[in-house]
Protein backbone atom coordinates (compact mmCIF):
# COMPACT_ATOMS: atom_id res chain seq x y z
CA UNK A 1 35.73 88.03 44.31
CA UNK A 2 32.95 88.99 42.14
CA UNK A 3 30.31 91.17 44.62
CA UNK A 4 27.21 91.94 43.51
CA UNK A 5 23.50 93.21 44.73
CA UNK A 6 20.70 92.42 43.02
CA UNK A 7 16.75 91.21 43.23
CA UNK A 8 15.08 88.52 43.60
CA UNK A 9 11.20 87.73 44.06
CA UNK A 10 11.06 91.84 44.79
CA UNK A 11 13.80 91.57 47.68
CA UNK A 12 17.38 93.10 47.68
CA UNK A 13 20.07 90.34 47.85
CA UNK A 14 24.07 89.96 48.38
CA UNK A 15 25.54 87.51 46.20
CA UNK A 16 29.56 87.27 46.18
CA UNK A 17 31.06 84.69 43.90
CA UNK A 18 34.11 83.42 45.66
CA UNK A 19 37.58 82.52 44.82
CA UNK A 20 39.99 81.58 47.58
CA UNK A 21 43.53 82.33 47.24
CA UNK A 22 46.03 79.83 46.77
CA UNK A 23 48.29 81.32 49.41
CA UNK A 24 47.49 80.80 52.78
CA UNK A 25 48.41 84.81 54.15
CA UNK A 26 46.74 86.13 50.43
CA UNK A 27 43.43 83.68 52.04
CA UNK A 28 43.68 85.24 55.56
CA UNK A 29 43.84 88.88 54.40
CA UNK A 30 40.76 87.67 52.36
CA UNK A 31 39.06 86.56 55.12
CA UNK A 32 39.13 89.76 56.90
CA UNK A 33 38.37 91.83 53.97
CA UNK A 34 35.07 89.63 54.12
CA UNK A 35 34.40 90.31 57.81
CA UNK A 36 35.20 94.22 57.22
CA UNK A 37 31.82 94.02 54.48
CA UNK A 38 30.00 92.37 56.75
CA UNK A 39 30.05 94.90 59.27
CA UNK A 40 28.35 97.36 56.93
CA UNK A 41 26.22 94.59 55.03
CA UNK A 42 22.68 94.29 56.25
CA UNK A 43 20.25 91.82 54.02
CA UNK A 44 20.27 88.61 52.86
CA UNK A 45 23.90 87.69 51.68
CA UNK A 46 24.76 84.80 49.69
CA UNK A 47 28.33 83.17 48.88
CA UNK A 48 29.38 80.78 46.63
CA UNK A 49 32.25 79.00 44.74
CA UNK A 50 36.13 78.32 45.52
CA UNK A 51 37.07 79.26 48.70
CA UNK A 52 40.68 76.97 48.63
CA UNK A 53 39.93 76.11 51.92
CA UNK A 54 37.96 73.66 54.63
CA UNK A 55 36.53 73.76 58.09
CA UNK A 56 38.12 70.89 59.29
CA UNK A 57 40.13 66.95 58.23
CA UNK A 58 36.31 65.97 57.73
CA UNK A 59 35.88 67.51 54.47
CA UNK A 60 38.89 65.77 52.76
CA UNK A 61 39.71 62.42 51.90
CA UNK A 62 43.41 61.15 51.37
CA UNK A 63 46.31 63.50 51.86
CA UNK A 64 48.06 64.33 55.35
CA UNK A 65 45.66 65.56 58.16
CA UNK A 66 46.40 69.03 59.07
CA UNK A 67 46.43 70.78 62.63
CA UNK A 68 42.69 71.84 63.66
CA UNK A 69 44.26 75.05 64.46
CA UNK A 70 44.97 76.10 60.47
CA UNK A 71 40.45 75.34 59.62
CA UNK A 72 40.51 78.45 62.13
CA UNK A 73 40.69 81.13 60.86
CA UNK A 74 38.45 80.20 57.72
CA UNK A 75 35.88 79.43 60.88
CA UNK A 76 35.80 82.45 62.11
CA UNK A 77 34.86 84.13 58.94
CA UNK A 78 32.09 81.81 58.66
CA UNK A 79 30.84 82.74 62.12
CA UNK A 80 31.47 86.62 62.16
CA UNK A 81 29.54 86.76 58.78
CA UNK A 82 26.76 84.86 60.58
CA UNK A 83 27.34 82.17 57.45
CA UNK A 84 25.14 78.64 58.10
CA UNK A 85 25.23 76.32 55.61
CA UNK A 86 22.60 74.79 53.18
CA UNK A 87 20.99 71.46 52.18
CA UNK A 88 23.02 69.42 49.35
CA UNK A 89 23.17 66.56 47.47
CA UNK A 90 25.69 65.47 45.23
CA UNK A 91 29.20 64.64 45.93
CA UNK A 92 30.66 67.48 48.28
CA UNK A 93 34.18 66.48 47.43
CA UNK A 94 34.41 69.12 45.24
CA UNK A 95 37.91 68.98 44.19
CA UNK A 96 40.10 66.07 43.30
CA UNK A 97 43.83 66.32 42.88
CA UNK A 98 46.90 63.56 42.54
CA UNK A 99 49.73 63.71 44.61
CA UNK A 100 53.00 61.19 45.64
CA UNK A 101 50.78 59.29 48.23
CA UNK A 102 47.67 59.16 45.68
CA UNK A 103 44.59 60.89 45.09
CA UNK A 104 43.06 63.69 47.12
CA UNK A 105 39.58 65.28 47.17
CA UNK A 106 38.78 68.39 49.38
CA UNK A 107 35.28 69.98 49.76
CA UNK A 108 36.84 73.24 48.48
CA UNK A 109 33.71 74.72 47.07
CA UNK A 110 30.58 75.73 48.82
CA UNK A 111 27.69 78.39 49.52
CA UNK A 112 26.94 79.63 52.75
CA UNK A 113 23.67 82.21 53.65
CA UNK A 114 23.55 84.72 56.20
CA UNK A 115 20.77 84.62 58.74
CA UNK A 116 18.77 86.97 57.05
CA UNK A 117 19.21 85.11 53.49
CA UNK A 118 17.58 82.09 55.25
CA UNK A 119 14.61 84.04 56.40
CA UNK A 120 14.00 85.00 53.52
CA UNK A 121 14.86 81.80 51.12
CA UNK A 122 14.44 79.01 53.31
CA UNK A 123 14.24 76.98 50.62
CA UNK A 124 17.34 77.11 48.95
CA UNK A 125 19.37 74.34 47.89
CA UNK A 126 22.80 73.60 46.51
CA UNK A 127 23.70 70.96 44.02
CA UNK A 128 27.37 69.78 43.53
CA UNK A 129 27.33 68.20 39.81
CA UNK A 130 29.58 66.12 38.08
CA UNK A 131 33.34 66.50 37.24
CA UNK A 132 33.95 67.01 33.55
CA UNK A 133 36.48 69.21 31.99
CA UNK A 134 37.60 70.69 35.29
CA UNK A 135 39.05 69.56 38.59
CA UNK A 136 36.35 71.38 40.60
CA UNK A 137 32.99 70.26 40.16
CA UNK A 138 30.54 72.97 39.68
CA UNK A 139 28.32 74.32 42.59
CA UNK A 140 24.66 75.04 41.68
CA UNK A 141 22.22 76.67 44.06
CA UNK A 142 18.56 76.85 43.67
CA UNK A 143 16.78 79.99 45.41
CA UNK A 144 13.62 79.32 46.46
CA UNK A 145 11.03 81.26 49.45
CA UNK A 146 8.73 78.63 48.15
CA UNK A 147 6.92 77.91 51.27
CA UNK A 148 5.16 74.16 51.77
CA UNK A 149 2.56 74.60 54.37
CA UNK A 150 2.56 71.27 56.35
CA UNK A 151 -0.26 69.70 59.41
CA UNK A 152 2.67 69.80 61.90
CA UNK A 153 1.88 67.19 64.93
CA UNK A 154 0.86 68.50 68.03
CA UNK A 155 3.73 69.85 69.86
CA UNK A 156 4.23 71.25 73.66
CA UNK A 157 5.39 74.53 73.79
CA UNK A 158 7.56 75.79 76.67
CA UNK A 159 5.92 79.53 76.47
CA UNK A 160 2.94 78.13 78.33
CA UNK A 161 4.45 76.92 81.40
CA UNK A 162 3.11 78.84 84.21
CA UNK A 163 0.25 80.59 82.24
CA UNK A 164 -2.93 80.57 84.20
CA UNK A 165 -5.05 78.09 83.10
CA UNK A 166 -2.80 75.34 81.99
CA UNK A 167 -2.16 73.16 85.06
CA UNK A 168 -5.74 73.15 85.32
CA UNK A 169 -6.36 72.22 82.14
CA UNK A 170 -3.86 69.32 82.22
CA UNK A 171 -5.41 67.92 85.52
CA UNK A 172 -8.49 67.92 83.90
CA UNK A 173 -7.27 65.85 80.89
CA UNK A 174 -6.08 63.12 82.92
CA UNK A 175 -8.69 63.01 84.90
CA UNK A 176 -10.51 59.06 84.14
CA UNK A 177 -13.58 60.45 84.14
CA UNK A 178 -12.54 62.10 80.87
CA UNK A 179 -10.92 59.11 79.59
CA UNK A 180 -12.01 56.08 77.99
CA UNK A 181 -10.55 53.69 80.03
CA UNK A 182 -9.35 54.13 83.52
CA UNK A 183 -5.39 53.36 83.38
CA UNK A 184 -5.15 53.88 79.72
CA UNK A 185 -1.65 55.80 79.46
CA UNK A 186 -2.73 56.47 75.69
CA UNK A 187 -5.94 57.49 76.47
CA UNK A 188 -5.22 59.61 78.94
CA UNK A 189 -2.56 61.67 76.82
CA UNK A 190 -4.84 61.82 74.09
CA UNK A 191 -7.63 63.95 76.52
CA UNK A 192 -4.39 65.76 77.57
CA UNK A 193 -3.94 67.12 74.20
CA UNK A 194 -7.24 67.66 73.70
CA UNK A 195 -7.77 69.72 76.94
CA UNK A 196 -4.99 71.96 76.23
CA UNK A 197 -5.59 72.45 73.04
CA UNK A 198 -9.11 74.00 73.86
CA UNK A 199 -7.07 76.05 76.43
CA UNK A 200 -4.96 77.00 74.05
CA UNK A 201 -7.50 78.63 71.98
CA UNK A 202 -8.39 81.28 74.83
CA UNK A 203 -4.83 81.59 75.56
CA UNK A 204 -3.05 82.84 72.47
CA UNK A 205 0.77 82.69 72.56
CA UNK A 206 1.99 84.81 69.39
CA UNK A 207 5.02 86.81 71.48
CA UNK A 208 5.71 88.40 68.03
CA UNK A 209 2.55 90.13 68.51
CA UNK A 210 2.17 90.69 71.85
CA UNK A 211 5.77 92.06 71.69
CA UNK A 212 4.55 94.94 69.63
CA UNK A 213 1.48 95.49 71.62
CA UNK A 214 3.52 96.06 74.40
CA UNK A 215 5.72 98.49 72.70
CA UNK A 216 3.28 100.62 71.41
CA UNK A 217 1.63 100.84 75.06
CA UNK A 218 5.00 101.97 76.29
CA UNK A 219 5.26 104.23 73.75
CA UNK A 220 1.91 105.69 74.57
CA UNK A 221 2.81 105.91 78.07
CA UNK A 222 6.04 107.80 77.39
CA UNK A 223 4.44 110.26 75.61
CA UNK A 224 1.20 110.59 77.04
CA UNK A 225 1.18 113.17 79.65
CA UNK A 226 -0.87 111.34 82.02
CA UNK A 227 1.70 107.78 81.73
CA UNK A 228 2.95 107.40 85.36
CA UNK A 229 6.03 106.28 85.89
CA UNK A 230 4.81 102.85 88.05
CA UNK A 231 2.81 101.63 84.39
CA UNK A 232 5.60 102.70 82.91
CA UNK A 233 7.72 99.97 84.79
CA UNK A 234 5.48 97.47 84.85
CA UNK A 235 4.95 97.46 80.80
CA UNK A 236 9.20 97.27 81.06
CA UNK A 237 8.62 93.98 82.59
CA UNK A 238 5.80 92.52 80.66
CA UNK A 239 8.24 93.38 77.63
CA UNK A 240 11.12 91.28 79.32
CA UNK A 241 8.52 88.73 80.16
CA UNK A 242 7.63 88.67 76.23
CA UNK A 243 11.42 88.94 74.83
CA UNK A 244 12.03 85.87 76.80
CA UNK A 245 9.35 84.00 75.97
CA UNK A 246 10.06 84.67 72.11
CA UNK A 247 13.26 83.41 72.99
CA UNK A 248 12.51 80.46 75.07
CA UNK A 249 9.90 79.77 71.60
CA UNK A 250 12.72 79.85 69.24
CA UNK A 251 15.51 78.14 71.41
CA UNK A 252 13.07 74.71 71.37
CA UNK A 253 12.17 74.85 67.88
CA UNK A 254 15.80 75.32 66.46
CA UNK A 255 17.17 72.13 68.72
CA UNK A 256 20.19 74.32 69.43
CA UNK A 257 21.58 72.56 72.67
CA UNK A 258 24.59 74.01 72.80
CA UNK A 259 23.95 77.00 74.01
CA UNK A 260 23.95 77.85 77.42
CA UNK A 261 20.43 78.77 79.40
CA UNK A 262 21.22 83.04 79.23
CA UNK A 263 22.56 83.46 75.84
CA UNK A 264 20.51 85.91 74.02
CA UNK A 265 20.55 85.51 70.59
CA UNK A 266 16.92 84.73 69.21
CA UNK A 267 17.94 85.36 65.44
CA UNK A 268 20.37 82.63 65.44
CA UNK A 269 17.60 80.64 66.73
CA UNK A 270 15.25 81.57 64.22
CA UNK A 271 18.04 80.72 61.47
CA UNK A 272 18.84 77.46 62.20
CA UNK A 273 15.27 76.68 62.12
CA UNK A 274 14.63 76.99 58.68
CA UNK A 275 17.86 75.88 57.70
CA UNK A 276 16.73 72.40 59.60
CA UNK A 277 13.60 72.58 57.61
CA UNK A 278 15.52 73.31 54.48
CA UNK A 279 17.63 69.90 54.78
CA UNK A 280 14.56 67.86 56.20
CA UNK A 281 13.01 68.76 52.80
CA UNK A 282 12.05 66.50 50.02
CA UNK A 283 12.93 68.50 46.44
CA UNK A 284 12.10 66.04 44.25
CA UNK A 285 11.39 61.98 43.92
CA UNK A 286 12.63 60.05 41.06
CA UNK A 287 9.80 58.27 39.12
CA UNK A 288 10.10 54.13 38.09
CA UNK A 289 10.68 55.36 34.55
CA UNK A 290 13.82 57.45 35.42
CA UNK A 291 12.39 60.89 35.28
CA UNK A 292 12.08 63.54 38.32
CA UNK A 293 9.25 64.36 39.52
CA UNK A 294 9.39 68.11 41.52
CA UNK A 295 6.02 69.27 41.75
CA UNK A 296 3.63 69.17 45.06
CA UNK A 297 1.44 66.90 43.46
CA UNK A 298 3.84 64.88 41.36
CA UNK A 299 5.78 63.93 44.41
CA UNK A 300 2.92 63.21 46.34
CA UNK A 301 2.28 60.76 43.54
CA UNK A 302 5.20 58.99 43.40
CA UNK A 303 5.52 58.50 46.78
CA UNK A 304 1.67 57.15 46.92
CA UNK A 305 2.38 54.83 44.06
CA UNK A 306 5.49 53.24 45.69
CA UNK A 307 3.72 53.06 49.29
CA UNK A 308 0.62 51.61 48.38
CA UNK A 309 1.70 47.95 47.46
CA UNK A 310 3.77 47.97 50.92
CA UNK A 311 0.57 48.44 53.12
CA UNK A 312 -0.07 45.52 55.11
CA UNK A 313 -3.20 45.32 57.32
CA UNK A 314 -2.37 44.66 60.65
CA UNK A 315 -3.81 44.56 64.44
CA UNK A 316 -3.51 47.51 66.42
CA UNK A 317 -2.11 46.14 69.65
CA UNK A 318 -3.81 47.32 72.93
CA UNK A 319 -1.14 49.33 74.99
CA UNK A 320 -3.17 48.49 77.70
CA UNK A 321 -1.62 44.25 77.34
CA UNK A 322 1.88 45.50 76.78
């Protein structure tokens, strides 16, 4: 393993170049030399290359399958290092051997980010190319904190439920008299929207923010000589309230379902996030002449050009006759 720390876009970075050993105990031993570093290893970390080994029969066609119970221990590494994977294209089957029973391909090679390391370079992708003089294809990875900022659709969040304000809000919405048409389902979610959405406005939900407030207030009250101890308590709570509410935030935009209602880990939350935004990404679009086009505006281009000529005017149909 080559381990090194370095800079990129002004921010200290972890990269180790991996190479797996051949031998299964020699991989092992490996393995927990990586989780020892990790202990001590705080920043974005990324790894990449030949780790001779896979999570699982998924990642290899042809061959014998082999007991779920030997991916283990390569698993766990992955987990205690707090590795998640990134967005690829290419052909993952990264190594391609010939045995008695015919020809085997493994996903041997990878990269893998810590949690941090996708906070930081969400957009970061990995490219498996083609096989030339080698049996392994090489592994490219792009590093990117590009950010694209994006009209996102209107979307409920669960940190309002039971703020004062909202039921109210959504009654009123719904109401017909602040409808178009009395009955119309669409119409009626539409006002919905747009009635919480104006509560929304006097009712700010950054818990980020608010978390800090409420820190510093403790803090004040800690040290200030006239704090009592009943403010004390109750800015305890309103922290709780806040922590959970950050939580609750993070929990529905990551789509993590399965982890149990009580598990407390808002990071991992945060992670998987951008690493779903990573992969739901578009990099680049391939123009009609054969060339890429990677740009904002040059994708946004092609994709006009090949969308226009499919546009067919049609009738909106009424969801009020269906």
């Amino acid at each position: 393993m080559i381990d090194v720390e370095a800079t990129i876009e002004g921010k200290k970075v972890f990269i180790s170049f991996i190479y797996g050993d051949l031998v299964i105990d020699g991989r092992e031993s490996f393995w927990d030399r990586l989780n020892q570093i990790s202990l001590t290893r705080h920043g974005p970390w990324l790894m990449i290359g030949d780790f001779n080994e896979l999570t699982g029969n998924h990642g290899k066609r042809g061959g014998r399958r082999r007991s779920e119970s030997s991916f283990l221990p390569f698993k766990r590494m992955l987990d205690s290092c707090g590795m998640l994977n990134f967005p690829y294209k290419g052909n993952s089957m990264s190594w391609v051997g010939y045995r008695r029973s015919g020809k085997v391909q493994c996903r041997l090679d990878r990269a893998v980010g810590n949690e941090d390391w996708f906070q930081e370079f969400s957009h970061t992708t990995v490219e498996y190319l083609k096989l030339w003089g080698s049996d392994h294809r090489p592994v490219l990875a792009r590093i990117s904190s590009k950010f694209i900022n994006v009209k996102r659709n209107f979307k409920f969040d669960k940190r309002w439920l039971g703020k004062t304000g909202l039921k109210a809000s959504i009654i009123e919405g719904w109401d017909p008299l602040h409808t178009s048409e009395q009955g119309d389902v669409y119409s009626k979610i539409s006002s919905c929207r747009q009635a919480i959405l104006r509560w929304k406005k006097t009712n700010k939900s950054n818990t980020v923010k608010k978390i800090e407030e409420i820190k510093a207030q403790l803090e004040q009250n800690q040290t200030d000589g006239n704090g009592t101890s009943e403010e004390a308590l109750k800015l305890k709570w309103d922290l709780c309230s806040a922590f959970r509410d950050e939580e609750l935030y993070w929990r529905q935009k990551s789509r993590v379902t399965w982890l149990r209602e009580g598990d407390r880990n808002t990071k991992l939350f945060h992670a998987t996030t951008k690493q779903r935004r990573a992969r739901n990404r578009i990099i680049k679009l391939k123009k009609e002449d054969g060339s890429w086009a990677e740009t904002d505006k040059g994708i946004e281009k092609v994709a006009t050009e090949y969308f226009s000529p499919l546009q067919i005017p049609t009738t909106l149909m009424n969801l009020t006759d269906t």
